[in-house]
PDB file of N, CA and C in Angstrom:
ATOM      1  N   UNK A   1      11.842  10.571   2.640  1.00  0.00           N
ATOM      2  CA  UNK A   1      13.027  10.948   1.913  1.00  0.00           C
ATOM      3  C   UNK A   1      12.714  10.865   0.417  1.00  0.00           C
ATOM      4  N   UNK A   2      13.357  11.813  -0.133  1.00  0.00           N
ATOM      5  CA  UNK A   2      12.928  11.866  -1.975  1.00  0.00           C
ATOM      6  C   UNK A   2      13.737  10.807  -2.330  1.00  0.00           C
ATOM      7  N   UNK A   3      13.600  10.442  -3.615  1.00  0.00           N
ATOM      8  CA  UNK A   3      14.226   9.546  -4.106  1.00  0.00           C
ATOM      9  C   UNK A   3      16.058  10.190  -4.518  1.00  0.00           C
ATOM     10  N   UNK A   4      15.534  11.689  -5.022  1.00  0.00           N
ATOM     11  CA  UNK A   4      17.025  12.253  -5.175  1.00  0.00           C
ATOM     12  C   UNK A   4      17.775  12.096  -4.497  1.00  0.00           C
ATOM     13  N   UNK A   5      17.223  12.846  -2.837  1.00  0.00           N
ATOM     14  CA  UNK A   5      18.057  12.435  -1.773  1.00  0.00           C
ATOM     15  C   UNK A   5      18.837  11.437  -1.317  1.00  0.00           C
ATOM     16  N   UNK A   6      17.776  10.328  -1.547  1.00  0.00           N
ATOM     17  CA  UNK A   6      18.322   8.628  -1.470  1.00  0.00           C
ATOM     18  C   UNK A   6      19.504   8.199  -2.685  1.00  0.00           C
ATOM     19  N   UNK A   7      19.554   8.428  -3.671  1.00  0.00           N
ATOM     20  CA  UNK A   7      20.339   8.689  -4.816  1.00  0.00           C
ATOM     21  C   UNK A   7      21.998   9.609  -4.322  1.00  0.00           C
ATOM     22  N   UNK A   8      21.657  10.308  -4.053  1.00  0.00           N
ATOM     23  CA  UNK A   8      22.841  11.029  -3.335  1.00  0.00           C
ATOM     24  C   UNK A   8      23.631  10.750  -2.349  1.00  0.00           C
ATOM     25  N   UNK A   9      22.843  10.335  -1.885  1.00  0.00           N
ATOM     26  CA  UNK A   9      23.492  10.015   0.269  1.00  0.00           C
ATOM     27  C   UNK A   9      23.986   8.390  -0.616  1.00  0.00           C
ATOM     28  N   UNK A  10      24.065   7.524  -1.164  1.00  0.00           N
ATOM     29  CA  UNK A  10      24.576   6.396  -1.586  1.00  0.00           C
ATOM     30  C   UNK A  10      25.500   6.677  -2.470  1.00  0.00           C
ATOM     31  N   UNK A  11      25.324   7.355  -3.516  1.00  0.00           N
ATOM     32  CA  UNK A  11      26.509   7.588  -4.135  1.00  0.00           C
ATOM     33  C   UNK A  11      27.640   8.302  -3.692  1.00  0.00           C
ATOM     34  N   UNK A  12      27.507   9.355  -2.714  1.00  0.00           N
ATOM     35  CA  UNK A  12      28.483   9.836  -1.655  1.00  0.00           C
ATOM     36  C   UNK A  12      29.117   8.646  -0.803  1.00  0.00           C
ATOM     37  N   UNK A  13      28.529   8.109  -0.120  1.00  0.00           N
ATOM     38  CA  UNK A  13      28.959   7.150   0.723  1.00  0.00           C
ATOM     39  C   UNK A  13      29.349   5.781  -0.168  1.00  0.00           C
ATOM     40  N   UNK A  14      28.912   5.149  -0.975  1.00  0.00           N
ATOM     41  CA  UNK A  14      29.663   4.012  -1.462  1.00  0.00           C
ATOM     42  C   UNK A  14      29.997   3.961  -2.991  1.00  0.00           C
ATOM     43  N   UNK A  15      30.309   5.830  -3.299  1.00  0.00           N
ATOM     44  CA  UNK A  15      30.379   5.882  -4.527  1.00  0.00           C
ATOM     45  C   UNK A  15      29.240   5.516  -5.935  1.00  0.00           C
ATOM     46  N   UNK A  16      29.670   6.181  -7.075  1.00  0.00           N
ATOM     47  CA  UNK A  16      28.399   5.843  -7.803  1.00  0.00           C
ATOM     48  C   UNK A  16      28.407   4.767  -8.412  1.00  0.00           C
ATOM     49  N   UNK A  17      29.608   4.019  -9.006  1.00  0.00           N
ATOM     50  CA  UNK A  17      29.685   2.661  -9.678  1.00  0.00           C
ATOM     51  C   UNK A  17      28.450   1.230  -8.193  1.00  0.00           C
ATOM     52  N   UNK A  18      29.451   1.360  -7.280  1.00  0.00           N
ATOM     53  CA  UNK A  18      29.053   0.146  -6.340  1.00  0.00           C
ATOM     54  C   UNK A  18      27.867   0.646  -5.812  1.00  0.00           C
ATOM     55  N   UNK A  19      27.250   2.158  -5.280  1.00  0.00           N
ATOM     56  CA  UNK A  19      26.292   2.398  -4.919  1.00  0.00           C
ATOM     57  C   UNK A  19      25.051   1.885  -5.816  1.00  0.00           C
ATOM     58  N   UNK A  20      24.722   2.126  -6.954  1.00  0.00           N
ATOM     59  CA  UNK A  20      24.154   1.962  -7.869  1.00  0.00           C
ATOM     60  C   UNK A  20      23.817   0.172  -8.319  1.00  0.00           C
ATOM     61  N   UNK A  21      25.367  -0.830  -8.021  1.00  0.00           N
ATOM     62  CA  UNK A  21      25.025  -2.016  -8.301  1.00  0.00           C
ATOM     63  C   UNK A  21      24.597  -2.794  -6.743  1.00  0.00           C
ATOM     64  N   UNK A  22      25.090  -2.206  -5.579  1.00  0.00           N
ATOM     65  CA  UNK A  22      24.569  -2.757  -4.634  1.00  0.00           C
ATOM     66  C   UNK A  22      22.883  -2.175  -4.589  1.00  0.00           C
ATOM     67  N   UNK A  23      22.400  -1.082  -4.965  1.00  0.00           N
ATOM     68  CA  UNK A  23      20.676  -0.955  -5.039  1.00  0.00           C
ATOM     69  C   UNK A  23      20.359  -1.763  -6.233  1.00  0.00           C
ATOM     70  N   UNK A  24      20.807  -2.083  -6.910  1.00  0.00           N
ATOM     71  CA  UNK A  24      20.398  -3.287  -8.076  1.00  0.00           C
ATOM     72  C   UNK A  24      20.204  -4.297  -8.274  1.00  0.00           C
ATOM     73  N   UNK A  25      21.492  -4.996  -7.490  1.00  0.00           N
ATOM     74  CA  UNK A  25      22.095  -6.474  -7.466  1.00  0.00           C
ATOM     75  C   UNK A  25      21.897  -6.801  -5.936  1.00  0.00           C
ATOM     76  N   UNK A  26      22.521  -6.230  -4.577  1.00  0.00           N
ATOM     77  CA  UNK A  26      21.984  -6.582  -3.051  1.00  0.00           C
ATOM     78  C   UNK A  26      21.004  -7.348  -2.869  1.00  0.00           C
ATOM     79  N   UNK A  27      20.621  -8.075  -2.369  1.00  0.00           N
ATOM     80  CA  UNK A  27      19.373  -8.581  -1.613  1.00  0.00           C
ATOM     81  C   UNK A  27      19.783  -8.102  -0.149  1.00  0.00           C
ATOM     82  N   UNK A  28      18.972  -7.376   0.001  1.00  0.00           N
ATOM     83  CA  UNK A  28      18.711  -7.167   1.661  1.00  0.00           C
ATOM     84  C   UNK A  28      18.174  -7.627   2.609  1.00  0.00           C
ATOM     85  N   UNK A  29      18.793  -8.625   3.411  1.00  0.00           N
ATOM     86  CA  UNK A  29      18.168  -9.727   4.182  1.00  0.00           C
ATOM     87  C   UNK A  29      16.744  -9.199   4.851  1.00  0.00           C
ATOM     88  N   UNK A  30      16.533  -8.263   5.969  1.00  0.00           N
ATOM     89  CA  UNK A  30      15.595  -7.840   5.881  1.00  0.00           C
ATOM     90  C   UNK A  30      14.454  -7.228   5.149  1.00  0.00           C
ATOM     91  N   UNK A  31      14.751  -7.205   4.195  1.00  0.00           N
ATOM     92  CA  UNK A  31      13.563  -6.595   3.317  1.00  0.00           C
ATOM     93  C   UNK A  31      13.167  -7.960   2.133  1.00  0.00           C
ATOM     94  N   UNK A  32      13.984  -8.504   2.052  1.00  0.00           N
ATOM     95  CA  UNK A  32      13.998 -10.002   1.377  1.00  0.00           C
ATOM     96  C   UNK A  32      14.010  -9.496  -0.399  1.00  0.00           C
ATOM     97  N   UNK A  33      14.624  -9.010  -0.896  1.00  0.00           N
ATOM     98  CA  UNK A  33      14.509  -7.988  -1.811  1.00  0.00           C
ATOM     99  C   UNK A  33      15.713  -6.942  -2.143  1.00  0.00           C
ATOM    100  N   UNK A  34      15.964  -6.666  -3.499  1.00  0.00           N
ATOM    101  CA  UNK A  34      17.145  -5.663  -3.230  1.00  0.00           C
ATOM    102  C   UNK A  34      16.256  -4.284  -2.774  1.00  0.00           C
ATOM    103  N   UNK A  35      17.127  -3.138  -3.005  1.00  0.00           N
ATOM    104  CA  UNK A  35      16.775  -1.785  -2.386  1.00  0.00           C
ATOM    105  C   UNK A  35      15.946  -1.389  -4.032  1.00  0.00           C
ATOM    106  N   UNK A  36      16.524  -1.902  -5.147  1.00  0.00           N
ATOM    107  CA  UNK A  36      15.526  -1.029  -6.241  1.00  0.00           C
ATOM    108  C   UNK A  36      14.091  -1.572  -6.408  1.00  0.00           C
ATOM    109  N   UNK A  37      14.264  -3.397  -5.788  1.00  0.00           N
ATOM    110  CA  UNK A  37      12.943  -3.764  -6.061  1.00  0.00           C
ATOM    111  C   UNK A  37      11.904  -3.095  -4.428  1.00  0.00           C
ATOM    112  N   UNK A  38      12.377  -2.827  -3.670  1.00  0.00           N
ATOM    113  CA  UNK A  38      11.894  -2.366  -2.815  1.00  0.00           C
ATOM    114  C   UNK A  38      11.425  -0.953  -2.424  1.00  0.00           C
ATOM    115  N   UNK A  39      11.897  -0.234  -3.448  1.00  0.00           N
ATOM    116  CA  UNK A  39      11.551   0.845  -3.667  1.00  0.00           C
ATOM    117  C   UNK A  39      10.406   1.227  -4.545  1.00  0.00           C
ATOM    118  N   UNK A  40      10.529   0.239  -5.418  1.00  0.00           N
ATOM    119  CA  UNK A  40       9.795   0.022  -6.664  1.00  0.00           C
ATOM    120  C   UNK A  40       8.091  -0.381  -6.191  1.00  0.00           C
ATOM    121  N   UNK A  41       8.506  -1.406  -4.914  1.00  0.00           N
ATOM    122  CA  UNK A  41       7.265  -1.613  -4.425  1.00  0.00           C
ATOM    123  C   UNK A  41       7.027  -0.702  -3.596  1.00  0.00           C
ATOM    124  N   UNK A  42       7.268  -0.036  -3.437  1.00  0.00           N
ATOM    125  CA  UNK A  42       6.516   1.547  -2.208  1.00  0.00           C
ATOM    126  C   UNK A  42       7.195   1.746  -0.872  1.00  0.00           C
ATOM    127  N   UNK A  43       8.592   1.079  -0.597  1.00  0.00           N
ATOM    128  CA  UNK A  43       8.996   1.192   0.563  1.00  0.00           C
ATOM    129  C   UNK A  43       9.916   2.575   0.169  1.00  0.00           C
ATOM    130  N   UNK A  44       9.743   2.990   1.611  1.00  0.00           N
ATOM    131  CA  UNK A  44      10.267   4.874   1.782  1.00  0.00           C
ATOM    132  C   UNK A  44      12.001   4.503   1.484  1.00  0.00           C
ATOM    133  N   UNK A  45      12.252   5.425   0.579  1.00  0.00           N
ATOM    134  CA  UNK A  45      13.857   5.165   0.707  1.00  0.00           C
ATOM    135  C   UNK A  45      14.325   5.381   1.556  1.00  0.00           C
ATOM    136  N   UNK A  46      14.195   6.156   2.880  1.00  0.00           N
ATOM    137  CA  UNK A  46      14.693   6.387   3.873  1.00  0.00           C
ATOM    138  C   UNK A  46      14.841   4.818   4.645  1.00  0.00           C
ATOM    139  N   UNK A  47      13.658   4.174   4.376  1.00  0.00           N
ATOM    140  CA  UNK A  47      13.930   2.950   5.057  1.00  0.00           C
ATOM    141  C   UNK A  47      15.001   2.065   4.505  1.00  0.00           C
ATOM    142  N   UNK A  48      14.875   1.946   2.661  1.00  0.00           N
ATOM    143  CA  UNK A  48      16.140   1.421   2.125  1.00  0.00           C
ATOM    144  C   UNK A  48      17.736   2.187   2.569  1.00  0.00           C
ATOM    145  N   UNK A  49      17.860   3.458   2.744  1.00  0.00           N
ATOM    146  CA  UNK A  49      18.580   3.400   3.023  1.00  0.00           C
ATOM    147  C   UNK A  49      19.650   3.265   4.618  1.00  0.00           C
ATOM    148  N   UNK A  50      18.208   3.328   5.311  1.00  0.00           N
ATOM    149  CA  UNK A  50      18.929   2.215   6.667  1.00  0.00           C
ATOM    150  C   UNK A  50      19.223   1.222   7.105  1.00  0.00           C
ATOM    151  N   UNK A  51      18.528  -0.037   6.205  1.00  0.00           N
ATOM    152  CA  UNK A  51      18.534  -1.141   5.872  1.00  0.00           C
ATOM    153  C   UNK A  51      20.169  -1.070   5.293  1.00  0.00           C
ATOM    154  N   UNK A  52      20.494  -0.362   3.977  1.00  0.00           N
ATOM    155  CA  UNK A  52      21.791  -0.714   3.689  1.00  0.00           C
ATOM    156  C   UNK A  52      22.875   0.015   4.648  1.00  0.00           C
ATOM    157  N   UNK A  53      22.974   0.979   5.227  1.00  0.00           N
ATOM    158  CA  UNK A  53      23.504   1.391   6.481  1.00  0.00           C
ATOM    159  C   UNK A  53      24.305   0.747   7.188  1.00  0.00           C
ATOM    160  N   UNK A  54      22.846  -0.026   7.921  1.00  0.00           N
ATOM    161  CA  UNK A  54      22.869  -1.221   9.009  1.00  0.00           C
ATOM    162  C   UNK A  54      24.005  -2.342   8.041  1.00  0.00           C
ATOM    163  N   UNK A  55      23.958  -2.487   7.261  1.00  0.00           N
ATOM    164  CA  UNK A  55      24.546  -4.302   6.899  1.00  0.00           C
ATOM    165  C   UNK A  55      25.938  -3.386   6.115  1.00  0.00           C
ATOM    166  N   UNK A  56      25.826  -2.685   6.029  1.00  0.00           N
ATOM    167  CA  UNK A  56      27.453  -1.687   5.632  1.00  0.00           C
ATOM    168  C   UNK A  56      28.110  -1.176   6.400  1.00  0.00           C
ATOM    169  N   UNK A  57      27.688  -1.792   7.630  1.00  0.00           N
ATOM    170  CA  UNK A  57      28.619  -0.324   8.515  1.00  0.00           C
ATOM    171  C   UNK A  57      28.978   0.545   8.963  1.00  0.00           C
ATOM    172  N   UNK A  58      27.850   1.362   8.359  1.00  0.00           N
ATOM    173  CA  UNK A  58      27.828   2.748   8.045  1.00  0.00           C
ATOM    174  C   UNK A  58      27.627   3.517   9.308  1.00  0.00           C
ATOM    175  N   UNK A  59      28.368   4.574   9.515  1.00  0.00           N
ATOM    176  CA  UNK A  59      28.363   5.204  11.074  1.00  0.00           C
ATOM    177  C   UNK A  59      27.391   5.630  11.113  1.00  0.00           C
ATOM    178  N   UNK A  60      26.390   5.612  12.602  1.00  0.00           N
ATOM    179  CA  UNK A  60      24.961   6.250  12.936  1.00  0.00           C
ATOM    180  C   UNK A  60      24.958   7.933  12.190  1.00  0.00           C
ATOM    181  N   UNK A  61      25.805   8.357  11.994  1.00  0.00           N
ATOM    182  CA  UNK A  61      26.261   9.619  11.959  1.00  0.00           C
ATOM    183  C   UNK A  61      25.898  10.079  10.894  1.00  0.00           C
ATOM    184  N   UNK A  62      25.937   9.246   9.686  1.00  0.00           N
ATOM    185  CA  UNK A  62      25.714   9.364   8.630  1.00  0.00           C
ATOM    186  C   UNK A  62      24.515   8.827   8.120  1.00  0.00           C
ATOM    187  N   UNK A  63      23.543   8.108   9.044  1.00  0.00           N
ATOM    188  CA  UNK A  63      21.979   7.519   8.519  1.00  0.00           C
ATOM    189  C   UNK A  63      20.987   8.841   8.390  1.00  0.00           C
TER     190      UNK A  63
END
């Protein structure tokens, strides 16, 4: 997944204010790390963004 993509599909779904501070500020239990430092280190955003998905709620529908 591009990073744009990943950028988009979060700000759609949890808006751009909270989307933006939950990839900033979150620690994501599984990844032990928020989603920007984890990205930062080379993990696929596609994976960040199933990781936040999973712990949001987020309907399969929309991963």
């Amino acid at each position: 997944m591009r990073l744009t993509e990943f950028q988009e599909l979060l700000h759609t779904e949890f808006g751009t204010a909270r989307g933006d501070a939950l990839l900033a500020d979150h620690v994501i239990p599984s990844m032990g790390q928020t989603g920007a430092d984890a990205i930062e280190a080379g993990v696929d955003p596609r994976d960040v963004w199933r990781a936040l998905c999973s712990e949001f709620d987020v309907p399969r529908a929309r991963w």
